[in-house]
N, C-alpha and C. Protein backbone atom coordinates (compact mmCIF):
# COMPACT_ATOMS: atom_id res chain seq x y z
N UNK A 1 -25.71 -5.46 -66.88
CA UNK A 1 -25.84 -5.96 -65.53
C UNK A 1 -25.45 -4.85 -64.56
N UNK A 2 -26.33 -4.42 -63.75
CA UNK A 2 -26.04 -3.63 -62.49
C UNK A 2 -24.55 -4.22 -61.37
N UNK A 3 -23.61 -3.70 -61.08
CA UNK A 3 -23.06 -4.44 -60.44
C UNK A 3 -22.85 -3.58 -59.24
N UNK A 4 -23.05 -3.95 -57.83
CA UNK A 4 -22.79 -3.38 -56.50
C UNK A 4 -21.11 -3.03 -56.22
N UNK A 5 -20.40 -1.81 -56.10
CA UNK A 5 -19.07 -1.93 -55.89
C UNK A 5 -18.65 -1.41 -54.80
N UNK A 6 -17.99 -1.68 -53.80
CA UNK A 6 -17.65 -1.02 -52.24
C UNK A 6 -16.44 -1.73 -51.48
N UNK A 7 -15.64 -0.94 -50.59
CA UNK A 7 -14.82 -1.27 -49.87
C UNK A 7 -14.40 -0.58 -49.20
N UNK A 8 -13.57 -0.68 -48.40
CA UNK A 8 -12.92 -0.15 -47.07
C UNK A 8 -12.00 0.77 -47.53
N UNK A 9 -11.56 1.32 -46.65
CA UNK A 9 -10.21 1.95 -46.79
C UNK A 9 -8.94 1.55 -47.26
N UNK A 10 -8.84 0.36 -47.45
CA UNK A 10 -7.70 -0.66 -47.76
C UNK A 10 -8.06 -0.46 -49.17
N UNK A 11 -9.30 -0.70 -49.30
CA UNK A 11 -9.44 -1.68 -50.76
C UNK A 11 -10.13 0.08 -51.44
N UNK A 12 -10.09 0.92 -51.37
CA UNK A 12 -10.54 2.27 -51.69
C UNK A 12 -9.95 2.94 -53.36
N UNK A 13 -8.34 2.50 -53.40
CA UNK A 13 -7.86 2.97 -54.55
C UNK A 13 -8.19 1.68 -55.66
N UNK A 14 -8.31 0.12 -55.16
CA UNK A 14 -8.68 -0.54 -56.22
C UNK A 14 -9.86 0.04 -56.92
N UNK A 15 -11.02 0.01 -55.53
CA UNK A 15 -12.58 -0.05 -56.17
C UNK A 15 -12.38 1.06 -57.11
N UNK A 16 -11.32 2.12 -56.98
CA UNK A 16 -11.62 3.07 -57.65
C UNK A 16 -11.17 3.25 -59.32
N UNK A 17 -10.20 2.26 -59.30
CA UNK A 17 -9.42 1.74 -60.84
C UNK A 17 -10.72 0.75 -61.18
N UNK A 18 -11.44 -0.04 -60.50
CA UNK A 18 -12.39 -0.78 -61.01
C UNK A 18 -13.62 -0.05 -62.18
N UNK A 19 -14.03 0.91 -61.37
CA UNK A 19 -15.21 1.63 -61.88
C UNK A 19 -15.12 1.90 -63.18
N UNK A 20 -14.29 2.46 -63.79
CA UNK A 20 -14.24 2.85 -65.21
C UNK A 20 -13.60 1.44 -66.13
N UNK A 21 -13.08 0.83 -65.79
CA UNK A 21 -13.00 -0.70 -66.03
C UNK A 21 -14.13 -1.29 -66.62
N UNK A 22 -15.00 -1.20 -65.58
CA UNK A 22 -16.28 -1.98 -65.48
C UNK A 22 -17.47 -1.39 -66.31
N UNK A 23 -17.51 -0.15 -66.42
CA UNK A 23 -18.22 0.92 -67.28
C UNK A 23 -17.87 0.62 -68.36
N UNK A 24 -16.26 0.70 -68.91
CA UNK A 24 -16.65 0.59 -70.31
C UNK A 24 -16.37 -0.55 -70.96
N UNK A 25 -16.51 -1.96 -70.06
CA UNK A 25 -17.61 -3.32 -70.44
C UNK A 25 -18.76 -3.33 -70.42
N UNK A 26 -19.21 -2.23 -70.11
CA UNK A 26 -20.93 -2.19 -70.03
C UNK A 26 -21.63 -2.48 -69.04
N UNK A 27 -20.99 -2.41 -67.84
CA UNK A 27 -21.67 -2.65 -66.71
C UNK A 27 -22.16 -1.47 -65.75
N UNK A 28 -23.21 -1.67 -65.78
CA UNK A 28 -24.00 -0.51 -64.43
C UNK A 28 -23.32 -0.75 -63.08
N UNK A 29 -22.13 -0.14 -62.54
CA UNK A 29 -21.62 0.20 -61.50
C UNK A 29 -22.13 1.16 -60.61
N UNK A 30 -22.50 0.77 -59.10
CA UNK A 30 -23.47 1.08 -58.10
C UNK A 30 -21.82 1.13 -57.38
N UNK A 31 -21.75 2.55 -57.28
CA UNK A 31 -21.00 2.85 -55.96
C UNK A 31 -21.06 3.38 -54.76
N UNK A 32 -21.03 1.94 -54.00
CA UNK A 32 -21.13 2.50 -52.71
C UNK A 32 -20.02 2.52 -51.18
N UNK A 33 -19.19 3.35 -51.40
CA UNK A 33 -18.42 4.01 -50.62
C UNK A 33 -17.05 2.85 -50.85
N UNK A 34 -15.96 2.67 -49.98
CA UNK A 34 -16.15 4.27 -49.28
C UNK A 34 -15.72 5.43 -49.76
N UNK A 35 -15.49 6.56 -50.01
CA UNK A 35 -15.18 7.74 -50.75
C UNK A 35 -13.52 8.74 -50.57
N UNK A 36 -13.29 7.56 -49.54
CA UNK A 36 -11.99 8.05 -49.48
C UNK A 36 -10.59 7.11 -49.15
N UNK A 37 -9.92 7.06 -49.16
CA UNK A 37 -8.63 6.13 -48.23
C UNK A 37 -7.74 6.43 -47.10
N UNK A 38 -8.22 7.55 -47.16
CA UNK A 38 -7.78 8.29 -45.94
C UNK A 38 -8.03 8.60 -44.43
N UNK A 39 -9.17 8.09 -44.44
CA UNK A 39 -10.01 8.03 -43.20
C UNK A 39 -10.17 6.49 -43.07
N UNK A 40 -9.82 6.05 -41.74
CA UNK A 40 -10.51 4.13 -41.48
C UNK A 40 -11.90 4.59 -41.98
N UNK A 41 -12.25 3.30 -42.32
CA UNK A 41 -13.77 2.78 -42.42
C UNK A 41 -13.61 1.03 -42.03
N UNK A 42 -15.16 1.44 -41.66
CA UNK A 42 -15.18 -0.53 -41.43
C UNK A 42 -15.90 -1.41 -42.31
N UNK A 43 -15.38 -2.68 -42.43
CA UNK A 43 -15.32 -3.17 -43.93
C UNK A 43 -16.88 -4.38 -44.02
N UNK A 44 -17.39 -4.31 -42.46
CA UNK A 44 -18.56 -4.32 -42.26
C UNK A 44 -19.61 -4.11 -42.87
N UNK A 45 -19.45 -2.84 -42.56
CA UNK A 45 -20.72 -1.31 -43.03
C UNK A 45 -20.92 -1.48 -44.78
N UNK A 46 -19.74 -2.12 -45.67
CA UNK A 46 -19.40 -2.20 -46.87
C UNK A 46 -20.10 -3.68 -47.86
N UNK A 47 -20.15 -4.32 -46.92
CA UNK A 47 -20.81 -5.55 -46.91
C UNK A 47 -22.02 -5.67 -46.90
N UNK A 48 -22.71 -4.82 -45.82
CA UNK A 48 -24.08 -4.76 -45.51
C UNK A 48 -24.51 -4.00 -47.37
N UNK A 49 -23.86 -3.17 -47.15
CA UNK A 49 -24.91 -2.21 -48.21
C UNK A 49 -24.42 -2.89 -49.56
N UNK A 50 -23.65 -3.83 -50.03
CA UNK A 50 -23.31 -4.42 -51.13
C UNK A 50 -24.85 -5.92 -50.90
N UNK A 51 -25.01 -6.00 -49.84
CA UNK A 51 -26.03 -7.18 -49.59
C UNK A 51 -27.36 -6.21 -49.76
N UNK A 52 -27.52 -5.00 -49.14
CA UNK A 52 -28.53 -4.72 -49.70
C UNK A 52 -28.84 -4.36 -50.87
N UNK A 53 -28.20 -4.09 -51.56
CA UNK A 53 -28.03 -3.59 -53.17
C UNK A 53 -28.63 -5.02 -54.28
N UNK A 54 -28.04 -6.11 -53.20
CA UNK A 54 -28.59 -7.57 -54.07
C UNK A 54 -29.68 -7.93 -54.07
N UNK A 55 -30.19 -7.64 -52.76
CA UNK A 55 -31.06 -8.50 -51.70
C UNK A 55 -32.63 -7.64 -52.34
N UNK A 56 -32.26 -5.99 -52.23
CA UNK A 56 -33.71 -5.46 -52.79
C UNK A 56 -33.43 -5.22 -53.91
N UNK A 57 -32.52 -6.09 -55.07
CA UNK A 57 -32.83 -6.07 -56.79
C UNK A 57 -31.96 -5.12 -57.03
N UNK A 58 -31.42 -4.00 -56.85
CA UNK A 58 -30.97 -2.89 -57.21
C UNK A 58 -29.66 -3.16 -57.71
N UNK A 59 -29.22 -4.09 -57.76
CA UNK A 59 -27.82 -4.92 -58.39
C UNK A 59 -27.78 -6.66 -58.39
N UNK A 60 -27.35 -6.95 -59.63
CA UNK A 60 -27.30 -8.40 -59.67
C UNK A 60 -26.45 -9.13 -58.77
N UNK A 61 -25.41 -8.96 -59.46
CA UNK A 61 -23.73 -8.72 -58.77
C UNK A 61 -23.17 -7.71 -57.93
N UNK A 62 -22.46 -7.84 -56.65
CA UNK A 62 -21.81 -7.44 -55.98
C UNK A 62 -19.75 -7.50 -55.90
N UNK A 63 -19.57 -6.59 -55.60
CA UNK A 63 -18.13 -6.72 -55.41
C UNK A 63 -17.15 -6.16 -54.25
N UNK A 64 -16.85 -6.91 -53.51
CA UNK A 64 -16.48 -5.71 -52.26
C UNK A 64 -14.69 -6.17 -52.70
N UNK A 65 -14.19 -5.47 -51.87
CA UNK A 65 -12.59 -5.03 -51.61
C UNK A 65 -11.90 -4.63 -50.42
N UNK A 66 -11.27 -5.27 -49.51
CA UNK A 66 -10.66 -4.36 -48.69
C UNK A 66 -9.61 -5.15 -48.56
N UNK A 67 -8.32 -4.63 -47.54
CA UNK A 67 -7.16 -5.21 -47.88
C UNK A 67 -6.57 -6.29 -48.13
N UNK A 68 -7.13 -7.39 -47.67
CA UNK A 68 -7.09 -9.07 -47.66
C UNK A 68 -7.87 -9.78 -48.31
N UNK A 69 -9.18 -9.07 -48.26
CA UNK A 69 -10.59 -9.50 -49.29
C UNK A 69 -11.68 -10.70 -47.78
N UNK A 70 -10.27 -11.34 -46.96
CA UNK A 70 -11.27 -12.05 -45.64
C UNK A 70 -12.12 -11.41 -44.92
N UNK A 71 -12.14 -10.14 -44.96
CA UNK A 71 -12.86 -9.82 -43.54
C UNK A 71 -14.19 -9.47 -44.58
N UNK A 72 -14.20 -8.94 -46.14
CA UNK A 72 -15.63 -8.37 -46.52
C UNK A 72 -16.49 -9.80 -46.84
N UNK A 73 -15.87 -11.03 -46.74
CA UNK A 73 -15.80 -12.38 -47.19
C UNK A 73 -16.51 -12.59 -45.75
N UNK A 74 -16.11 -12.48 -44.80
CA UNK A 74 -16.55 -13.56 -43.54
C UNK A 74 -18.18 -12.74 -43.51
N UNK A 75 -17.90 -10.77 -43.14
CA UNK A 75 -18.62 -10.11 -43.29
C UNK A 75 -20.34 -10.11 -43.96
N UNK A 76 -19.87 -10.40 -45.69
CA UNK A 76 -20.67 -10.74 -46.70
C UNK A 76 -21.69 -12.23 -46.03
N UNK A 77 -20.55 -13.07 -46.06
CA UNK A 77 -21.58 -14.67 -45.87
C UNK A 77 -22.50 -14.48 -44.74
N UNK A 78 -22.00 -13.52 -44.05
CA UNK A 78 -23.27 -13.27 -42.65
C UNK A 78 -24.90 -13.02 -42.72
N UNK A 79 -24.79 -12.94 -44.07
CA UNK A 79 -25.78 -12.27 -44.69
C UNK A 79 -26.49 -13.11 -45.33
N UNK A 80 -28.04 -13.85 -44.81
CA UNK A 80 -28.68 -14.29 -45.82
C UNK A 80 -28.90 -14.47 -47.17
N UNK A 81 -28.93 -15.08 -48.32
CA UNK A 81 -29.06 -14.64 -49.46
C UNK A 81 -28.33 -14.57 -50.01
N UNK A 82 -26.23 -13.85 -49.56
CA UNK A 82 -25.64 -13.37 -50.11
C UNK A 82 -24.76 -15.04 -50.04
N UNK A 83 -23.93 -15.03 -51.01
CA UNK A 83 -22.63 -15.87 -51.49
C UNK A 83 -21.52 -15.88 -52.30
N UNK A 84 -20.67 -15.50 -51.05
CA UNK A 84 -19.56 -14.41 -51.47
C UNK A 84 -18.44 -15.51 -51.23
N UNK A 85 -17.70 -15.29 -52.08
CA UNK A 85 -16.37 -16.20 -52.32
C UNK A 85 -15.13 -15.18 -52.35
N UNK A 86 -14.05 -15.61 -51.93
CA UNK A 86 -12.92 -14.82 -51.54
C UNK A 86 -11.92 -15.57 -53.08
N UNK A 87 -11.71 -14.94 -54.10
CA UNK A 87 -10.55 -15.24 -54.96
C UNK A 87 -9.55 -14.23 -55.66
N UNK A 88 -8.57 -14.62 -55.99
CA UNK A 88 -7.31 -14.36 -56.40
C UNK A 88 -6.85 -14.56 -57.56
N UNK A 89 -8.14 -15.47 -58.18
CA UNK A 89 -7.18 -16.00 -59.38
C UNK A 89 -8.89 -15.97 -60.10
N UNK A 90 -8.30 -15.85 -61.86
CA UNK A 90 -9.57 -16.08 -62.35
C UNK A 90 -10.41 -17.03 -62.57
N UNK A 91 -9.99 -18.71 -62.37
CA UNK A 91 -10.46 -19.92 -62.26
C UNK A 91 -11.84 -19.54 -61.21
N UNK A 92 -11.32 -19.26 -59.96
CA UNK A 92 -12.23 -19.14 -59.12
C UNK A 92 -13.19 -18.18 -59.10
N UNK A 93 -13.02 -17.13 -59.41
CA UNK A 93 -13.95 -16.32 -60.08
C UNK A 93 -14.91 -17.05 -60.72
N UNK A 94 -14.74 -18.09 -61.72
CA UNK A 94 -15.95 -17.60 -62.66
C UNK A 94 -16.35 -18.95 -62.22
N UNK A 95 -15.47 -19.94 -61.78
CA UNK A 95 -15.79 -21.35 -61.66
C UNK A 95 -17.01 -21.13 -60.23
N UNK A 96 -16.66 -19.75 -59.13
CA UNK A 96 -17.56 -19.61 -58.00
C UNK A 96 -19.22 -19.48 -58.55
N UNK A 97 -19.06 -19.03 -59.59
CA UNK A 97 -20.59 -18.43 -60.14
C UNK A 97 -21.09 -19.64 -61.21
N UNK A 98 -20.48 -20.49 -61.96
CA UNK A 98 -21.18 -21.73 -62.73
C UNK A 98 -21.22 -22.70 -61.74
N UNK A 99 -20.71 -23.45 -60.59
CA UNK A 99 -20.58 -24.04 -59.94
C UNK A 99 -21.49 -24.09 -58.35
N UNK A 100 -21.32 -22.71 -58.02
CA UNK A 100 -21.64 -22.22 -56.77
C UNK A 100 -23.12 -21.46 -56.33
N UNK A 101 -23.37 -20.59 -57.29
CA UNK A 101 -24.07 -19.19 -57.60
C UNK A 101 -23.76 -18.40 -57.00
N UNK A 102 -22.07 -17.96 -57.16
CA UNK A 102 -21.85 -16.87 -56.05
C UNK A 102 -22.59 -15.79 -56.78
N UNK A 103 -22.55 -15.06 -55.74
CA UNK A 103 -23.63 -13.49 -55.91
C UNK A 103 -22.29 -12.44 -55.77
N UNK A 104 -21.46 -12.50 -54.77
CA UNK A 104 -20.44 -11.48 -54.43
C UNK A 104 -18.92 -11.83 -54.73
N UNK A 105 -18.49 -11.10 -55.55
CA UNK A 105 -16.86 -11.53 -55.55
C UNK A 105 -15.86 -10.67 -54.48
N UNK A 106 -15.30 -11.03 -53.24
CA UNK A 106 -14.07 -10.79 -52.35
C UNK A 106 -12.97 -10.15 -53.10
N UNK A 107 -12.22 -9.53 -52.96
CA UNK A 107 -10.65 -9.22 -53.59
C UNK A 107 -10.01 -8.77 -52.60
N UNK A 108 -8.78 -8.45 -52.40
CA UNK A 108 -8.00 -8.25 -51.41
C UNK A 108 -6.92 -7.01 -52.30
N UNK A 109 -7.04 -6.33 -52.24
CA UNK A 109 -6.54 -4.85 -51.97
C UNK A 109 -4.99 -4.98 -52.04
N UNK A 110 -4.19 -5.85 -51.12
CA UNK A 110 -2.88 -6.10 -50.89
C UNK A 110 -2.36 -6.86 -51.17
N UNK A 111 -3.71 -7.45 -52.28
CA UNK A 111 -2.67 -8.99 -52.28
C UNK A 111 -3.11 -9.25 -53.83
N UNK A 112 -3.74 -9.13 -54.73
CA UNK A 112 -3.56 -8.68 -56.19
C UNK A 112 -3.49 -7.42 -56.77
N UNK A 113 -2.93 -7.21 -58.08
CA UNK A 113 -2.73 -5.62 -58.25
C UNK A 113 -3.91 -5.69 -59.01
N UNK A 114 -3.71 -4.45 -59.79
CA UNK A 114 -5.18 -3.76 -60.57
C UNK A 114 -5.37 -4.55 -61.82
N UNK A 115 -4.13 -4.49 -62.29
CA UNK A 115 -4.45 -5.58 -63.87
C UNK A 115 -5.19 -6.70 -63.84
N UNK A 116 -4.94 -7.62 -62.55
CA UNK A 116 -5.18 -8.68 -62.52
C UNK A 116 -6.58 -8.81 -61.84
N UNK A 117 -6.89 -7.76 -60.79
CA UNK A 117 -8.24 -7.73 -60.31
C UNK A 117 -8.99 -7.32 -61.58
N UNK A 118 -8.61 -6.72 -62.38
CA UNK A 118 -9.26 -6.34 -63.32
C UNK A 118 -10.07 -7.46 -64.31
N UNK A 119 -9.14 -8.69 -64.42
CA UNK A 119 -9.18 -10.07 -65.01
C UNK A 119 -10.29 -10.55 -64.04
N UNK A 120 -10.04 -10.88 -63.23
CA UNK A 120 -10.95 -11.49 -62.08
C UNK A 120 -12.30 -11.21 -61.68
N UNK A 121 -12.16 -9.73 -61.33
CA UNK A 121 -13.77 -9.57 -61.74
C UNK A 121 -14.43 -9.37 -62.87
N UNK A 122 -13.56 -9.27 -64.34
CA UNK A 122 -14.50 -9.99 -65.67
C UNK A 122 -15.14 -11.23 -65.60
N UNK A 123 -13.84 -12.36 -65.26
CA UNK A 123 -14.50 -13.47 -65.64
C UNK A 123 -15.53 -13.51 -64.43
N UNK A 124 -15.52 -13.64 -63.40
CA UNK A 124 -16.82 -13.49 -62.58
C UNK A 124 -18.08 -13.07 -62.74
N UNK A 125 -18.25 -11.82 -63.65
CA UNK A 125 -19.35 -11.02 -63.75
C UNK A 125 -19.91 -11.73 -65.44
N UNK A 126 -18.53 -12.37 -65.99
CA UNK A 126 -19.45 -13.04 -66.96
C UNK A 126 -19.71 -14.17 -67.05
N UNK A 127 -19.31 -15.00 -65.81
CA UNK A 127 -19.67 -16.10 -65.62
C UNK A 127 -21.08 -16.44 -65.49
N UNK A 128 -21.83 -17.45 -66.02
CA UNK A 128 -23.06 -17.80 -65.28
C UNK A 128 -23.32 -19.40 -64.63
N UNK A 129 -24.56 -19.28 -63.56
CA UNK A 129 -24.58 -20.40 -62.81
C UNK A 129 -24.97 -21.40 -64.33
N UNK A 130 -24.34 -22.77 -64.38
CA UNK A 130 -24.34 -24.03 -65.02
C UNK A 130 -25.94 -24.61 -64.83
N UNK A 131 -26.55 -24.80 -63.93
CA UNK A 131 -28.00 -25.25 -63.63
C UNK A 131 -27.65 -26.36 -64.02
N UNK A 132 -26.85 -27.51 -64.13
CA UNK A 132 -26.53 -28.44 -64.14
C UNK A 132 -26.95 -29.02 -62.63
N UNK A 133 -27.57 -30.46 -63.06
CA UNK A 133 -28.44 -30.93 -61.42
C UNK A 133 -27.64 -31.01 -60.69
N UNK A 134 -26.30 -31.43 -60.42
CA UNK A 134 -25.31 -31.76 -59.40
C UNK A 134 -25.31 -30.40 -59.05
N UNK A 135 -25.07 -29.36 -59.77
CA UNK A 135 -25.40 -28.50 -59.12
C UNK A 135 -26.15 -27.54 -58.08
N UNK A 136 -27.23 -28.07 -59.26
CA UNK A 136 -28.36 -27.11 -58.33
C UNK A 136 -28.15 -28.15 -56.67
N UNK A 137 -28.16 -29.24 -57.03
CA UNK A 137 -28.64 -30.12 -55.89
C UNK A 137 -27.51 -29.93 -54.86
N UNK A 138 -26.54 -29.47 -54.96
CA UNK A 138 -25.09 -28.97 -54.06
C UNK A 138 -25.57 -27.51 -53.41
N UNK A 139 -25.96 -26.25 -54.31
CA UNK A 139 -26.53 -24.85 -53.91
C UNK A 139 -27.78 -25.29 -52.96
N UNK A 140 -28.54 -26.36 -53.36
CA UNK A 140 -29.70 -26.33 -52.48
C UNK A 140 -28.84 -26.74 -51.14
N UNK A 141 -28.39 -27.68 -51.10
CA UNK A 141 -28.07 -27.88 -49.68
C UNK A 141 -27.07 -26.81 -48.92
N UNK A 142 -26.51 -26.02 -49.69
CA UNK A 142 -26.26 -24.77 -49.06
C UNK A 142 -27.27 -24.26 -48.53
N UNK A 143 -28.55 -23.52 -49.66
CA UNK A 143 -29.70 -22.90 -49.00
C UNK A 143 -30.28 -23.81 -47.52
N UNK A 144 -30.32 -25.59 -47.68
CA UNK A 144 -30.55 -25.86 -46.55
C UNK A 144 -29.97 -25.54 -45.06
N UNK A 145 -28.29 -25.65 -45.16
CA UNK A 145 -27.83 -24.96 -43.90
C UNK A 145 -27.71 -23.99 -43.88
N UNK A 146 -28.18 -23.21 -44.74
CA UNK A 146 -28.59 -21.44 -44.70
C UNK A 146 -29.72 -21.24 -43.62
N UNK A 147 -30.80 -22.05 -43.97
CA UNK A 147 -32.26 -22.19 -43.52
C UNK A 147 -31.99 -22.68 -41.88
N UNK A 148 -31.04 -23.97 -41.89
CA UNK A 148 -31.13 -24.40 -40.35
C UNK A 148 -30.09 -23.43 -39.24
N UNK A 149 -29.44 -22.81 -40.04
CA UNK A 149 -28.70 -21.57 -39.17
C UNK A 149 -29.29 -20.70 -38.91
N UNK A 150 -30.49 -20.18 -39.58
CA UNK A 150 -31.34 -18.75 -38.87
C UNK A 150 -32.28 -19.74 -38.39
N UNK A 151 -32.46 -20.85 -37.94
CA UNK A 151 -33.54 -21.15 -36.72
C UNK A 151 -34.91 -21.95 -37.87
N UNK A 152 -34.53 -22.07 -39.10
CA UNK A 152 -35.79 -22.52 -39.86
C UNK A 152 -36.28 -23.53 -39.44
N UNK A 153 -37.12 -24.31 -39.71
CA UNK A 153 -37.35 -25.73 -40.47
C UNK A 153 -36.74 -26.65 -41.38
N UNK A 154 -36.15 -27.50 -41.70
CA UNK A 154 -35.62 -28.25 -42.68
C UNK A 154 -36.91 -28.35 -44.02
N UNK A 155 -35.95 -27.99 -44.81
CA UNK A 155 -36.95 -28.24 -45.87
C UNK A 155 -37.26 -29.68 -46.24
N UNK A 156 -38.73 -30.11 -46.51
CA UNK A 156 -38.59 -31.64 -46.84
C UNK A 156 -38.48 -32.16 -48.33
């Protein structure tokens, strides 16, 4: 699985314990920025290109990071398509992706250490969506107020 990896300046030394983590589970890690911790960056700019990485195929999974994990979280959901969940613990991780179809997992930089982010985005990335009907039929009505927030039509 390709996975999208990026964050801010906050979240800069996790993403960077992540990468080789994630490599040698076998995952195609797409890194994109930011490249240092030393310089601000905005956790914005980090979001966008983790959504585009999903959005044109070039990664299944996404993962952003910055110090709290809220702002690449509010950031991320801005984004058509994308469904990004903010967790801490590994329940939610994997329960976001059989339950939900999250696409992006949140972490917060300051507020779990490396071991445990390390846990968290396993079970996430090996979680899969359930396709169980309550399900799907819960994600669709997400996609519906997805649809009536950019100005759509209601689907009938």
């Amino acid at each position: 699985m390709k996975v999208a990896l990026a964050g801010d300046h906050a979240g800069y030394d996790l993403k960077q314990a992540l990468i080789p983590y994630l490599s040698k589970q076998g995952f195609e890690v797409i890194d994109l920025g930011t490249d240092t911790a030393d310089i601000p960056s905005d956790y914005p700019v980090f979001a966008r290109k983790v959504a585009d990485a999903i959005l044109s195929g070039q990664a299944e999974r996404g993962v952003l990071v910055c110090g709290s994990g809220v702002g690449v979280s509010i950031a991320a959901n801005k984004i058509r398509g994308i469904y990004a969940g903010l967790c801490h613990d590994t329940y939610s991780a994997h329960q976001g992706v059989e339950h939900d179809d999250m696409n992006v997992l949140c972490i917060g930089a300051r507020v779990v250490g490396v071991e445990y982010a390390r846990e968290i985005v396993s079970m996430f990335l090996h979680a899969k969506f359930t396709g169980e009907e309550r399900h799907v039929r819960r994600v669709g009505m997400v996609h519906e107020i997805e649809r009536e927030a950019m100005g759509a039509a209601p689907a009938k």
